[in-house]
PDB file of N, CA and C in Angstrom:
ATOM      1  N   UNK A   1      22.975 -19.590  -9.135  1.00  0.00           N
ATOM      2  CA  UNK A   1      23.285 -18.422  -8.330  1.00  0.00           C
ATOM      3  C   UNK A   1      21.994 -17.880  -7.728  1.00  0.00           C
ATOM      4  N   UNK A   2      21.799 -17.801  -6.425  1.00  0.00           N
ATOM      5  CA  UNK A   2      20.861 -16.861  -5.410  1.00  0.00           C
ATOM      6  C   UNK A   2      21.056 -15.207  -5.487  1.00  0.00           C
ATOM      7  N   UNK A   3      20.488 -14.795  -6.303  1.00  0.00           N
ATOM      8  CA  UNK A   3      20.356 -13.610  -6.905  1.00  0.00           C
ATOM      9  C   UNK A   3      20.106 -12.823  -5.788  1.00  0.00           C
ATOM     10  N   UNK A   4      19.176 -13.511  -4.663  1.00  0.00           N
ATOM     11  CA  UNK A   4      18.652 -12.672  -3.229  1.00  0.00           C
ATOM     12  C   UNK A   4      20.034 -12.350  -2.716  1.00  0.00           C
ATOM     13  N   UNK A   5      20.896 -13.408  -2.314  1.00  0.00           N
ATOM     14  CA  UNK A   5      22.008 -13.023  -1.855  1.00  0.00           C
ATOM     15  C   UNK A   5      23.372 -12.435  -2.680  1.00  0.00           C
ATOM     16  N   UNK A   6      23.019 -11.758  -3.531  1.00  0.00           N
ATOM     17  CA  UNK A   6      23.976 -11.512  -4.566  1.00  0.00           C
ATOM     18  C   UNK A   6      24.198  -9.869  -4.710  1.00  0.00           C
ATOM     19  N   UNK A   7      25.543  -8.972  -4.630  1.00  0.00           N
ATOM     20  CA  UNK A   7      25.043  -7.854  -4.779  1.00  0.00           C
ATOM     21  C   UNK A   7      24.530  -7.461  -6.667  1.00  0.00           C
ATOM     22  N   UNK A   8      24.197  -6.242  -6.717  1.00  0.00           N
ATOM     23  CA  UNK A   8      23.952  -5.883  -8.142  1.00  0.00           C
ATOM     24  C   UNK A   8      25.228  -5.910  -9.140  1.00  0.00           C
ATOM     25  N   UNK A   9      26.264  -5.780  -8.733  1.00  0.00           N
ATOM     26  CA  UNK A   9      27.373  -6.055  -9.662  1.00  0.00           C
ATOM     27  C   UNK A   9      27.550  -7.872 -10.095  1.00  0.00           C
ATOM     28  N   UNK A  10      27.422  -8.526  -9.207  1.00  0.00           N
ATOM     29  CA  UNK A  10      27.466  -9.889  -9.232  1.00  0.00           C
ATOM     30  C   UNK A  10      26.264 -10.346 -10.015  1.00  0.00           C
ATOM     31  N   UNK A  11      25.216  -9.860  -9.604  1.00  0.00           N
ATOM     32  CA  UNK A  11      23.810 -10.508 -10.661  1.00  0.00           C
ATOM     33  C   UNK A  11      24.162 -10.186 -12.230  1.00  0.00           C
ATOM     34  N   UNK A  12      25.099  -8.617 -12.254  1.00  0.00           N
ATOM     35  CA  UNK A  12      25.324  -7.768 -14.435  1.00  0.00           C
ATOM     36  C   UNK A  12      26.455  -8.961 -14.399  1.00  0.00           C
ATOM     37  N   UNK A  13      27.160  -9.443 -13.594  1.00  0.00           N
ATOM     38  CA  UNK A  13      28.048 -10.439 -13.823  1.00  0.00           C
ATOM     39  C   UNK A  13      27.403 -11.675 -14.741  1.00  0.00           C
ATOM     40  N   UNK A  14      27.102 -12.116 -13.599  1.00  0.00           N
ATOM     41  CA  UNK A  14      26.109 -13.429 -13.720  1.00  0.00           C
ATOM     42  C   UNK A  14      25.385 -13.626 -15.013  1.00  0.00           C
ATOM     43  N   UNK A  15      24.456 -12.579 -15.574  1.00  0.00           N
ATOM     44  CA  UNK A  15      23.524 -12.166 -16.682  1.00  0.00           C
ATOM     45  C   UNK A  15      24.457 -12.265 -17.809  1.00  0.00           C
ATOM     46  N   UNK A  16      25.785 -11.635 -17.585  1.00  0.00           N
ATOM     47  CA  UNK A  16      26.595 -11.118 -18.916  1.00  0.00           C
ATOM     48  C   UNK A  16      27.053 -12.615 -19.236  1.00  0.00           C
ATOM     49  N   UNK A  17      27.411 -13.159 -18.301  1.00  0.00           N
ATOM     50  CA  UNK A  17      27.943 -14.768 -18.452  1.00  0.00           C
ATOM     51  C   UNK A  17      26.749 -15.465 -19.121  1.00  0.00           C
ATOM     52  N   UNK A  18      25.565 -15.833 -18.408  1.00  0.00           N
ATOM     53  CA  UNK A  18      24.345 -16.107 -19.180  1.00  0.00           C
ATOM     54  C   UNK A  18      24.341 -15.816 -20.525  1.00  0.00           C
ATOM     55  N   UNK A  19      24.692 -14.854 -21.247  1.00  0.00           N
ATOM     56  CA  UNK A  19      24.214 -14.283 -22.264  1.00  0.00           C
ATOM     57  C   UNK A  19      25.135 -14.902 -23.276  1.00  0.00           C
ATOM     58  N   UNK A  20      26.663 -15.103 -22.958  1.00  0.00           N
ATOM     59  CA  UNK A  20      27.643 -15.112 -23.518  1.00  0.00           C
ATOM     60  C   UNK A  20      27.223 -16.927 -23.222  1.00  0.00           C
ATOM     61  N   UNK A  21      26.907 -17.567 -22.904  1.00  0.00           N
ATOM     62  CA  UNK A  21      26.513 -19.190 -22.700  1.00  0.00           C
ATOM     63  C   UNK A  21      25.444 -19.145 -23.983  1.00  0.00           C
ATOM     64  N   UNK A  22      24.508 -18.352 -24.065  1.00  0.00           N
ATOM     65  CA  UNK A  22      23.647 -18.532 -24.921  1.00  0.00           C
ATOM     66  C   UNK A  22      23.879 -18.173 -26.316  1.00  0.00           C
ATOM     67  N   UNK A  23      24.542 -17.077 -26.050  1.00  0.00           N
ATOM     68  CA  UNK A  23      25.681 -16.863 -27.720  1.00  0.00           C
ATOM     69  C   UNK A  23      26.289 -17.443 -28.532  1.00  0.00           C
ATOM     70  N   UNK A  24      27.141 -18.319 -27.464  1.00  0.00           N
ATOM     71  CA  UNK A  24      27.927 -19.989 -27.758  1.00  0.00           C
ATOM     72  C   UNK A  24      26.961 -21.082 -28.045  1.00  0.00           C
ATOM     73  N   UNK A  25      25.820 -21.210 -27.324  1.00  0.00           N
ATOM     74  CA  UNK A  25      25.043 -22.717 -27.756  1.00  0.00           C
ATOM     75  C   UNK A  25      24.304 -22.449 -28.567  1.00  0.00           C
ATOM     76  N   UNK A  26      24.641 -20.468 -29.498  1.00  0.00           N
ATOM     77  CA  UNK A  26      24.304 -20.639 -30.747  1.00  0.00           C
ATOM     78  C   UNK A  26      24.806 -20.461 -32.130  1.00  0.00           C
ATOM     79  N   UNK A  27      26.164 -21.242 -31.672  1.00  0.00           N
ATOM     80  CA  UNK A  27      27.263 -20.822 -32.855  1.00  0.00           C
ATOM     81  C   UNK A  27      27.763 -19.296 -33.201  1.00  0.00           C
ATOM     82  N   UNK A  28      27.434 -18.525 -32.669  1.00  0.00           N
ATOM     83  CA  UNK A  28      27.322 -16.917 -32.955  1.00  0.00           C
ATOM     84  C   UNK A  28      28.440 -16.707 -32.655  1.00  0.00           C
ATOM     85  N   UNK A  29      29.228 -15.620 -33.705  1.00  0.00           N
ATOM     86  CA  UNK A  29      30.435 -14.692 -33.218  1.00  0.00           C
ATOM     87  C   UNK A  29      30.157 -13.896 -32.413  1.00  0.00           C
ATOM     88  N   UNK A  30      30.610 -13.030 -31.542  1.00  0.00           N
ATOM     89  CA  UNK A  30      30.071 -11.604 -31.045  1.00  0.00           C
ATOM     90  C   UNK A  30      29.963 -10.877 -32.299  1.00  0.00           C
ATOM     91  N   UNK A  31      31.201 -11.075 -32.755  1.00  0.00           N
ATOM     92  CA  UNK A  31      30.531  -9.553 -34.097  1.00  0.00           C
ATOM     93  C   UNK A  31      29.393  -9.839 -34.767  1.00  0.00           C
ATOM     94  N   UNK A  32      29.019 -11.474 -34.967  1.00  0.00           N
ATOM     95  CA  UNK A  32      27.379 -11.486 -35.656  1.00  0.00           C
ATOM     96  C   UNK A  32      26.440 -11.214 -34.888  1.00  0.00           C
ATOM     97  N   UNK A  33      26.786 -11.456 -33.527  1.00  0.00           N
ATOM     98  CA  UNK A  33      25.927 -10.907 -32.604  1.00  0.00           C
ATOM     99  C   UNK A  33      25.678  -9.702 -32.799  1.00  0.00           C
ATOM    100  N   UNK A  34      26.306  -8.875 -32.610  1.00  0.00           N
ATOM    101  CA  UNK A  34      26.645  -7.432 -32.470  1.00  0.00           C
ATOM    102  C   UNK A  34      25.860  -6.617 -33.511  1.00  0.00           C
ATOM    103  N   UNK A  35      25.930  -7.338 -34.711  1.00  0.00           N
ATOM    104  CA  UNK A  35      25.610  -7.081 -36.183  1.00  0.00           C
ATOM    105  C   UNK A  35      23.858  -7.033 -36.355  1.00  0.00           C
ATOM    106  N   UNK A  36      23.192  -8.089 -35.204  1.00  0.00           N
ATOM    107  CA  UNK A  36      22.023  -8.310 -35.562  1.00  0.00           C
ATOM    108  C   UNK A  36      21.659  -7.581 -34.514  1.00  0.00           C
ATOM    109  N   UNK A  37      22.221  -7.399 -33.518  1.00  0.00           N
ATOM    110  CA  UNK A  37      21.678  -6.299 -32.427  1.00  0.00           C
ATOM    111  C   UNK A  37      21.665  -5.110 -32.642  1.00  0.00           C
ATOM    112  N   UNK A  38      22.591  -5.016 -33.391  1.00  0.00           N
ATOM    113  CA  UNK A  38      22.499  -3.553 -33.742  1.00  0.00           C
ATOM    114  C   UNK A  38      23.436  -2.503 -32.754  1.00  0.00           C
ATOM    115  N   UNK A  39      24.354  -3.219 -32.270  1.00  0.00           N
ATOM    116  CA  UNK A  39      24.881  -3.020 -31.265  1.00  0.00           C
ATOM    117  C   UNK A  39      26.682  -3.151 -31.975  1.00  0.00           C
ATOM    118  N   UNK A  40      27.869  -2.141 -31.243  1.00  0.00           N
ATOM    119  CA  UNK A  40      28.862  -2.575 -31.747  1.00  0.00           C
ATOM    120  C   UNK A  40      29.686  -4.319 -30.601  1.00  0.00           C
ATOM    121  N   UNK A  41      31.004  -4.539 -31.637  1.00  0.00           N
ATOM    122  CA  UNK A  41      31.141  -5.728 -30.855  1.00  0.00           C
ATOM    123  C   UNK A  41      31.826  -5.093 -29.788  1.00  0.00           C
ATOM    124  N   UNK A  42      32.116  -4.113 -29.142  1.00  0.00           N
ATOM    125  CA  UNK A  42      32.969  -3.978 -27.737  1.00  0.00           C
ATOM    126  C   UNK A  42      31.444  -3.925 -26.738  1.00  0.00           C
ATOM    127  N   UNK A  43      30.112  -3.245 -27.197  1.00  0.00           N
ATOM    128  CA  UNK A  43      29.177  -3.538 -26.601  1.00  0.00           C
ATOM    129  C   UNK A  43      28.730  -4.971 -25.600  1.00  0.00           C
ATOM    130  N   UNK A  44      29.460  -5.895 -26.900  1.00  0.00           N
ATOM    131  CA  UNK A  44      29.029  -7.677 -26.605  1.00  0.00           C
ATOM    132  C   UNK A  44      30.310  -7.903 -25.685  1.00  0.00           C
ATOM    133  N   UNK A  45      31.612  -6.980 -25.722  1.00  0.00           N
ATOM    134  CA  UNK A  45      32.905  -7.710 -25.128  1.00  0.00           C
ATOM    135  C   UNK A  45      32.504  -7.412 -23.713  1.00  0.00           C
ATOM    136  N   UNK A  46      32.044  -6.026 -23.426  1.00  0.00           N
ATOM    137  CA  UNK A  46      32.045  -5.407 -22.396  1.00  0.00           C
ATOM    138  C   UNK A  46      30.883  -6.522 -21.782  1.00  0.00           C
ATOM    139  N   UNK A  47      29.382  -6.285 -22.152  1.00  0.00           N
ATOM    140  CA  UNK A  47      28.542  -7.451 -21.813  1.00  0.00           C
ATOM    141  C   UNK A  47      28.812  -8.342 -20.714  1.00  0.00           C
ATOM    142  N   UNK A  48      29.731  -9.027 -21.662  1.00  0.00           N
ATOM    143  CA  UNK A  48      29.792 -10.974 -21.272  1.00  0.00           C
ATOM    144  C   UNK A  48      30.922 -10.959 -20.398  1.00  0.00           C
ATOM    145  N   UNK A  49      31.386  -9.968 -20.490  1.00  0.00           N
ATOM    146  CA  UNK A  49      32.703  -9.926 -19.581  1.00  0.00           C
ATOM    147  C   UNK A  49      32.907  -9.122 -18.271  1.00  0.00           C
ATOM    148  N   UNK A  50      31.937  -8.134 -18.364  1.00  0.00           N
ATOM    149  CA  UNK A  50      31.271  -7.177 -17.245  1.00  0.00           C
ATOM    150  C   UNK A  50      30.108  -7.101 -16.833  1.00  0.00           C
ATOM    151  N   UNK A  51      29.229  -7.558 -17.457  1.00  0.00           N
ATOM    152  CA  UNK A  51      27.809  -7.807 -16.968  1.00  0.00           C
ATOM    153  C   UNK A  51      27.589  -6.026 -17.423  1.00  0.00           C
ATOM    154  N   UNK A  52      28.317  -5.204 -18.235  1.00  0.00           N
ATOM    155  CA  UNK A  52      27.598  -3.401 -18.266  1.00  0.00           C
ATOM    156  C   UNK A  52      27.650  -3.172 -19.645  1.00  0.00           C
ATOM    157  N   UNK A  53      26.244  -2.399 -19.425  1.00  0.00           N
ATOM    158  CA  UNK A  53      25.521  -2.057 -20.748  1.00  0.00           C
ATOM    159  C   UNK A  53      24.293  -1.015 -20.384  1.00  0.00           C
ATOM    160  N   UNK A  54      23.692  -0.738 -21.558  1.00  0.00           N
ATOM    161  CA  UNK A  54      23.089   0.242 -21.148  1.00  0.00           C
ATOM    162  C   UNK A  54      21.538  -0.735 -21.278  1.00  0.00           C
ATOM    163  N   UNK A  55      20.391  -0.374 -20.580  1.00  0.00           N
ATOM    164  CA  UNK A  55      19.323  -1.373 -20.980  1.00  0.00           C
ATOM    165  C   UNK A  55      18.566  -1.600 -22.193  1.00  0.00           C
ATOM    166  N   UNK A  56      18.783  -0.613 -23.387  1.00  0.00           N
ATOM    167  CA  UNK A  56      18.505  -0.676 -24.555  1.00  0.00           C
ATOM    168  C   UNK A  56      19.776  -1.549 -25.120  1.00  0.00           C
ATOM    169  N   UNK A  57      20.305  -1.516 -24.699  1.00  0.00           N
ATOM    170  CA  UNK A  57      21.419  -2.286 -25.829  1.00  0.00           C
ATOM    171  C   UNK A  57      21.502  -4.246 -25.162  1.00  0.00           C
ATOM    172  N   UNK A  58      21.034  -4.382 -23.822  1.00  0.00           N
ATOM    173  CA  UNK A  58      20.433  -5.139 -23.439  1.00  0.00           C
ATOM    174  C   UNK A  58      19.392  -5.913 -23.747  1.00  0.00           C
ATOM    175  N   UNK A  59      18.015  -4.768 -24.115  1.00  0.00           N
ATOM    176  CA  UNK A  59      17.264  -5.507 -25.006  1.00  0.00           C
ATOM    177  C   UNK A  59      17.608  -6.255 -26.141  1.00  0.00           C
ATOM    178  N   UNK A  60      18.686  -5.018 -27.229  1.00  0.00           N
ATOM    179  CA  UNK A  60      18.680  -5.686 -28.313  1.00  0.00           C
ATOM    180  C   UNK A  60      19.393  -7.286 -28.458  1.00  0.00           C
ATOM    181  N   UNK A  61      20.000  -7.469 -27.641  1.00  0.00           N
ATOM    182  CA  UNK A  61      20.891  -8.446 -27.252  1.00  0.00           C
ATOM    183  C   UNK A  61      19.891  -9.434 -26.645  1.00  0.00           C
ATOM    184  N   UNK A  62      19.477  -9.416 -26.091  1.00  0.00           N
ATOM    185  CA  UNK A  62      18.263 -10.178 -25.557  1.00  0.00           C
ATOM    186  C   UNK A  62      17.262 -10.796 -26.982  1.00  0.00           C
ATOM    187  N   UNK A  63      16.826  -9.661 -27.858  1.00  0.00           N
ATOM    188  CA  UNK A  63      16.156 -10.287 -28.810  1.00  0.00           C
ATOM    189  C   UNK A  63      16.623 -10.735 -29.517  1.00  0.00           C
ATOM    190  N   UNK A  64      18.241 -10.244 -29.956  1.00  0.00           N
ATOM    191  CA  UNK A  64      18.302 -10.676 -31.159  1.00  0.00           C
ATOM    192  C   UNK A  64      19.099 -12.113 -30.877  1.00  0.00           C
ATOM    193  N   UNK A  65      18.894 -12.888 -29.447  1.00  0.00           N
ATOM    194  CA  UNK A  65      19.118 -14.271 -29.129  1.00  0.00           C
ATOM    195  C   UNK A  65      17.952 -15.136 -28.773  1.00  0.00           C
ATOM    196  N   UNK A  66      16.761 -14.362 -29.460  1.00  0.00           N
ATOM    197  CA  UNK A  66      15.470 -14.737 -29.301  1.00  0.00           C
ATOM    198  C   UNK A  66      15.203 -15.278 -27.974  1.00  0.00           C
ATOM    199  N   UNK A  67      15.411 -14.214 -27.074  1.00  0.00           N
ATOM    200  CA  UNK A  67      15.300 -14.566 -25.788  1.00  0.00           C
ATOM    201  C   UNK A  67      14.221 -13.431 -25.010  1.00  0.00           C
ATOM    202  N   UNK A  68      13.766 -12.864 -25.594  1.00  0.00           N
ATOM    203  CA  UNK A  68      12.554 -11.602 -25.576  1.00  0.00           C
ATOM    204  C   UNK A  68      11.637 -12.147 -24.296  1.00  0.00           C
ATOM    205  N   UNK A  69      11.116 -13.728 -24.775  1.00  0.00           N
ATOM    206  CA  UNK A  69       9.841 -13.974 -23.919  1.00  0.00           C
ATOM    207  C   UNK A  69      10.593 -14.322 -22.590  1.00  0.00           C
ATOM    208  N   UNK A  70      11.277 -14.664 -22.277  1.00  0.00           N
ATOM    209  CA  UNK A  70      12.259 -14.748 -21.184  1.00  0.00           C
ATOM    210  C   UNK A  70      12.078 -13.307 -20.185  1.00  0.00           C
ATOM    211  N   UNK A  71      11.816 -12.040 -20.704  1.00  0.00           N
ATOM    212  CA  UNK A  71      11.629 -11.103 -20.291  1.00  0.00           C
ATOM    213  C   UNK A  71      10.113 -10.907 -19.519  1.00  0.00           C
ATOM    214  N   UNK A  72       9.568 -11.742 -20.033  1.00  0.00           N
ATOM    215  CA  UNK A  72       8.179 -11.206 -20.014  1.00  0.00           C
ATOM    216  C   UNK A  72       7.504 -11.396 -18.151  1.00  0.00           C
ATOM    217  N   UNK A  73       8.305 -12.184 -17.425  1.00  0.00           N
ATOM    218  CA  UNK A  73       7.875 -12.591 -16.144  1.00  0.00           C
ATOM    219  C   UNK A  73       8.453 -11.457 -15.296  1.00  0.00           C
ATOM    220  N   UNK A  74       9.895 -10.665 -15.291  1.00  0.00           N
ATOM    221  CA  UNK A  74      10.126  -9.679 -14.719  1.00  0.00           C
ATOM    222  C   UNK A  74       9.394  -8.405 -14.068  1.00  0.00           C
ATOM    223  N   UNK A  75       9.148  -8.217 -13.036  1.00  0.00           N
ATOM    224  CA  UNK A  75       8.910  -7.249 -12.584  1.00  0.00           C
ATOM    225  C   UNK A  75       7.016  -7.324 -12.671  1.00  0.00           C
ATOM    226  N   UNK A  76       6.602  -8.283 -12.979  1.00  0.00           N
ATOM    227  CA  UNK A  76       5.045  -8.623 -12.974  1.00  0.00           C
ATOM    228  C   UNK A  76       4.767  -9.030 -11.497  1.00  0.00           C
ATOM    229  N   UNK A  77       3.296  -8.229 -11.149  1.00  0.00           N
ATOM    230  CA  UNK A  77       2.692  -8.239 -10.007  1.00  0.00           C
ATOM    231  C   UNK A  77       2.147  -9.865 -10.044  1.00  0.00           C
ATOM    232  N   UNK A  78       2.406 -10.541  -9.135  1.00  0.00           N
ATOM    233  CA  UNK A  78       2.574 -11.901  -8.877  1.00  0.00           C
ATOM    234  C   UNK A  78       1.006 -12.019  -8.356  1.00  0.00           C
ATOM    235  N   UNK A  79      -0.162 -12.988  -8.770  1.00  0.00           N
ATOM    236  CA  UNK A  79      -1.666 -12.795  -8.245  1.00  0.00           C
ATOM    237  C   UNK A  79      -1.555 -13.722  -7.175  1.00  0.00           C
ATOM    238  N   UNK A  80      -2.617 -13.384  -6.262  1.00  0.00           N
ATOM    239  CA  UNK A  80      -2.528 -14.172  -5.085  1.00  0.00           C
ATOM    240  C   UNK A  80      -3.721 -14.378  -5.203  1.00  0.00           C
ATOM    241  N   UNK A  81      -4.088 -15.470  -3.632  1.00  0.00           N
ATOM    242  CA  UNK A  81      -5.348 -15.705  -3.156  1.00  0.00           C
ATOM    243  C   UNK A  81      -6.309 -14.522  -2.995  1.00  0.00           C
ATOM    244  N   UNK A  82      -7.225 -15.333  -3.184  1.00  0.00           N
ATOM    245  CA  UNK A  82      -8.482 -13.862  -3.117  1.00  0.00           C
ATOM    246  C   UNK A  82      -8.390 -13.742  -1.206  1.00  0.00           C
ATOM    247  N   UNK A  83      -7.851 -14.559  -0.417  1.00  0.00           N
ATOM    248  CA  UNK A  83      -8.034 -14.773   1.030  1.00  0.00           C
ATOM    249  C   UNK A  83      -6.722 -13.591   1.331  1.00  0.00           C
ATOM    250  N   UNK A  84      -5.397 -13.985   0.516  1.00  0.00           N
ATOM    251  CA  UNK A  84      -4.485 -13.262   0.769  1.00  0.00           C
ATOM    252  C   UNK A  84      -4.910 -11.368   0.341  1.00  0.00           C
ATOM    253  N   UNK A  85      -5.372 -11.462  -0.666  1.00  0.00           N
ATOM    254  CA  UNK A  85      -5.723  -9.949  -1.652  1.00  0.00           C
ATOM    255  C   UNK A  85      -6.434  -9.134  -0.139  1.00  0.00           C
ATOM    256  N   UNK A  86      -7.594 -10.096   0.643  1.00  0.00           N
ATOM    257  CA  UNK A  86      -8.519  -9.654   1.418  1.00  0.00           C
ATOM    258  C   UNK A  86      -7.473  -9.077   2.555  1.00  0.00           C
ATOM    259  N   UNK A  87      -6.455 -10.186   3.265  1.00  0.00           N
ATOM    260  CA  UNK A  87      -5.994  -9.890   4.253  1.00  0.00           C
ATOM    261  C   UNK A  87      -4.853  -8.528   4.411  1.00  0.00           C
ATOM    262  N   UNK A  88      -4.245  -8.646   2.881  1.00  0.00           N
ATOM    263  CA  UNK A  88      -3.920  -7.598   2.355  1.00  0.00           C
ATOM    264  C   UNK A  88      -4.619  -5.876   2.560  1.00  0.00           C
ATOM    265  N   UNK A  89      -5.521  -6.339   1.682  1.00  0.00           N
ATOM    266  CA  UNK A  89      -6.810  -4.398   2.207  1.00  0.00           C
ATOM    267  C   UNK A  89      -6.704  -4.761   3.821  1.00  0.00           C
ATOM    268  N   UNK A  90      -7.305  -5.588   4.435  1.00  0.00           N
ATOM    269  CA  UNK A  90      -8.040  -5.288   5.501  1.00  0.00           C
ATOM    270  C   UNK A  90      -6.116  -4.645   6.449  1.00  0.00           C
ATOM    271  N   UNK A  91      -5.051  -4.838   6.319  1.00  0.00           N
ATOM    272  CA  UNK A  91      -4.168  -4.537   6.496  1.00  0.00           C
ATOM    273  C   UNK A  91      -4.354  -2.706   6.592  1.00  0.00           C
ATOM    274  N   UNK A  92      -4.037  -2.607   5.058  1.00  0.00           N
ATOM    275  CA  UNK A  92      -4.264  -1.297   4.808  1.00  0.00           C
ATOM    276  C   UNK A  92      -4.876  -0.392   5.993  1.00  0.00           C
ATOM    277  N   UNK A  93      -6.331  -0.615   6.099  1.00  0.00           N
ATOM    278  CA  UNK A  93      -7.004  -0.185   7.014  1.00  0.00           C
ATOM    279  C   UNK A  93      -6.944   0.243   8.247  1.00  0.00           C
ATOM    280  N   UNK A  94      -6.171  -0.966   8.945  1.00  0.00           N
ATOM    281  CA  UNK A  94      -5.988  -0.507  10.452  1.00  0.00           C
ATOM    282  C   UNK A  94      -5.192   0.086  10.668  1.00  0.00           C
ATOM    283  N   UNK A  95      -5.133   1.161  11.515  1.00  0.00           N
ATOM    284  CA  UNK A  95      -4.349   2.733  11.917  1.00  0.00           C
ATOM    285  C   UNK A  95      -4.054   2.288  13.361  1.00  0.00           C
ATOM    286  N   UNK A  96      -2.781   3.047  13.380  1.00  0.00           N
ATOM    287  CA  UNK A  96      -2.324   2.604  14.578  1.00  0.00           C
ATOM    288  C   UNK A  96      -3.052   3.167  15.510  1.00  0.00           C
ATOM    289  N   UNK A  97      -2.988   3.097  16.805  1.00  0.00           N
ATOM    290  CA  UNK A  97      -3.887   3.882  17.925  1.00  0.00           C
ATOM    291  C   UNK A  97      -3.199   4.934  18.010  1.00  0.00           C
ATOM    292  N   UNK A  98      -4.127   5.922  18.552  1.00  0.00           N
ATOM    293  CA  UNK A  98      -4.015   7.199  18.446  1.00  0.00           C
ATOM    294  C   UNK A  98      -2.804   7.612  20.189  1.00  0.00           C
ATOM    295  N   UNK A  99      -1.908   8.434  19.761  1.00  0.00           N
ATOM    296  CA  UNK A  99      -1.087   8.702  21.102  1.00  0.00           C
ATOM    297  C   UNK A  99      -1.759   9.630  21.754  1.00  0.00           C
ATOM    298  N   UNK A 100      -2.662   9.488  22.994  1.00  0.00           N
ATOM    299  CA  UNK A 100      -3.580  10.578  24.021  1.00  0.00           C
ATOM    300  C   UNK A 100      -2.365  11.099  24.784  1.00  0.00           C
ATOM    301  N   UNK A 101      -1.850  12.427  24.660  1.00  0.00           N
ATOM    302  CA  UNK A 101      -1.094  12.748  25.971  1.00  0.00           C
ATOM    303  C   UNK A 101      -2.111  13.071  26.718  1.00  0.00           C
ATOM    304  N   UNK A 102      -1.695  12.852  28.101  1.00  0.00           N
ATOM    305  CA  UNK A 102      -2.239  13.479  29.313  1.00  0.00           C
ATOM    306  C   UNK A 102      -1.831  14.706  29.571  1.00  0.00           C
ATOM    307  N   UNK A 103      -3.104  16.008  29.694  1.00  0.00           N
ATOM    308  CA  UNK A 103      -2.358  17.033  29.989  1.00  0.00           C
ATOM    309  C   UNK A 103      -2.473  16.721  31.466  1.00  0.00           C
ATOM    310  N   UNK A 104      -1.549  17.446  31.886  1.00  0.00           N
ATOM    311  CA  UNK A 104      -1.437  17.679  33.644  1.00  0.00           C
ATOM    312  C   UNK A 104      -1.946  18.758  34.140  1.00  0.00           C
ATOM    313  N   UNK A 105      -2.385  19.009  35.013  1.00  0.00           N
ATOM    314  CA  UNK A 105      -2.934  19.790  35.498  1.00  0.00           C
ATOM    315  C   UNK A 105      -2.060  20.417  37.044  1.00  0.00           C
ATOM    316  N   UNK A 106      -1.317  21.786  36.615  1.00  0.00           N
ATOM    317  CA  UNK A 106      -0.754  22.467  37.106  1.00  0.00           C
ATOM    318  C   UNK A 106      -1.061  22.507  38.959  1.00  0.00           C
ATOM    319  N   UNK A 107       0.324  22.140  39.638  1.00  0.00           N
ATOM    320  CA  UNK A 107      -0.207  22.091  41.278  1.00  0.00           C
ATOM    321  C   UNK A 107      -0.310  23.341  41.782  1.00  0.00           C
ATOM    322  N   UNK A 108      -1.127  23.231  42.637  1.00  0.00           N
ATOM    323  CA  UNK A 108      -1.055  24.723  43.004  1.00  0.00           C
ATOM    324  C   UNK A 108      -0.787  25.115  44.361  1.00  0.00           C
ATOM    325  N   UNK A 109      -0.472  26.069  44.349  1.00  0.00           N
ATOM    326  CA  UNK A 109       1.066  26.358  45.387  1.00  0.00           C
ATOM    327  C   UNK A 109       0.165  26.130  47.015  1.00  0.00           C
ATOM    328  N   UNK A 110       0.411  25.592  47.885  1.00  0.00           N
ATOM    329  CA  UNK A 110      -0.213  25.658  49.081  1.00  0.00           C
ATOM    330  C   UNK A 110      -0.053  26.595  49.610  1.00  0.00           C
ATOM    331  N   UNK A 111      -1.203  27.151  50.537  1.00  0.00           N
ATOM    332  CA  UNK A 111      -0.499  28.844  51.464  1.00  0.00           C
ATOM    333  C   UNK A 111       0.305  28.251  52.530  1.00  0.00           C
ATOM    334  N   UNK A 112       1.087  29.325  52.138  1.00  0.00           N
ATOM    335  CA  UNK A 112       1.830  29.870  52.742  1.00  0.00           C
ATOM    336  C   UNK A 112       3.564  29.314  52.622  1.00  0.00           C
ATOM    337  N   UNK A 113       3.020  28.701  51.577  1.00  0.00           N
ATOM    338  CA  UNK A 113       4.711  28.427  50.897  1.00  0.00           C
ATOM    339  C   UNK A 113       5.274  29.085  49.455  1.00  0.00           C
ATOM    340  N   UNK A 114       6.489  29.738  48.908  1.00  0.00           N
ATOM    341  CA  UNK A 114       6.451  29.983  48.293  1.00  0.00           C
ATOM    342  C   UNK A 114       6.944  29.600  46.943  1.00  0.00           C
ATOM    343  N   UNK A 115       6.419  30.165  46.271  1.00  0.00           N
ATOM    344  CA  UNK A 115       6.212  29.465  44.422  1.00  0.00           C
ATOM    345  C   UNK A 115       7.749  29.604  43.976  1.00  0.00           C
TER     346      UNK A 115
END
């Protein structure tokens, strides 16, 4: 699944299914699940079947399928080239040009016509 093209209900989908795959390829009931998470089992029903939970009860579910380090790449600032980092600042820097209005300079009435 392309997570880019996916809305946020479809990705807690997706995850809850994941989770409930990994539950199974480890012999686990939900309620033993549930038991070591610390979590009740409608927690695990709702889960795997709705992708909704709260993110603490997520974690525990996460660890207690020893799946913790799995976490660890999320939301980490990705390092780049020192060429990219550069082109990056030098970005920063440039300001757009400045908008000069022109003032105008008021016509002034010719004689003998009137304003």
């Amino acid at each position: 699944m392309n997570f880019g093209l996916s809305t946020a209900d479809e990705i807690a989908t997706e995850l809850g299914a994941r989770l409930k795959a990994l539950r199974l390829a480890q012999g686990l009931q939900q309620g033993e699940l549930a038991g070591r998470a610390g979590v009740s089992r409608n927690t695990i029903v709702t889960l795997e079947n709705k992708g909704q939970t709260t993110l603490a009860s997520l974690l525990k579910v996460v660890m207690a399928l020893g799946r913790e380090a799995d976490l660890e790449p999320l939301f980490e600032i990705k390092i780049q080239s020192i060429a990219q980092m550069e082109q990056a600042e030098a970005a920063k820097r440039i300001r757009a040009p400045r908008k000069f209005s022109r003032k105008t300079t008021p016509t002034k009435a010719k004689p003998g016509h009137a304003s």
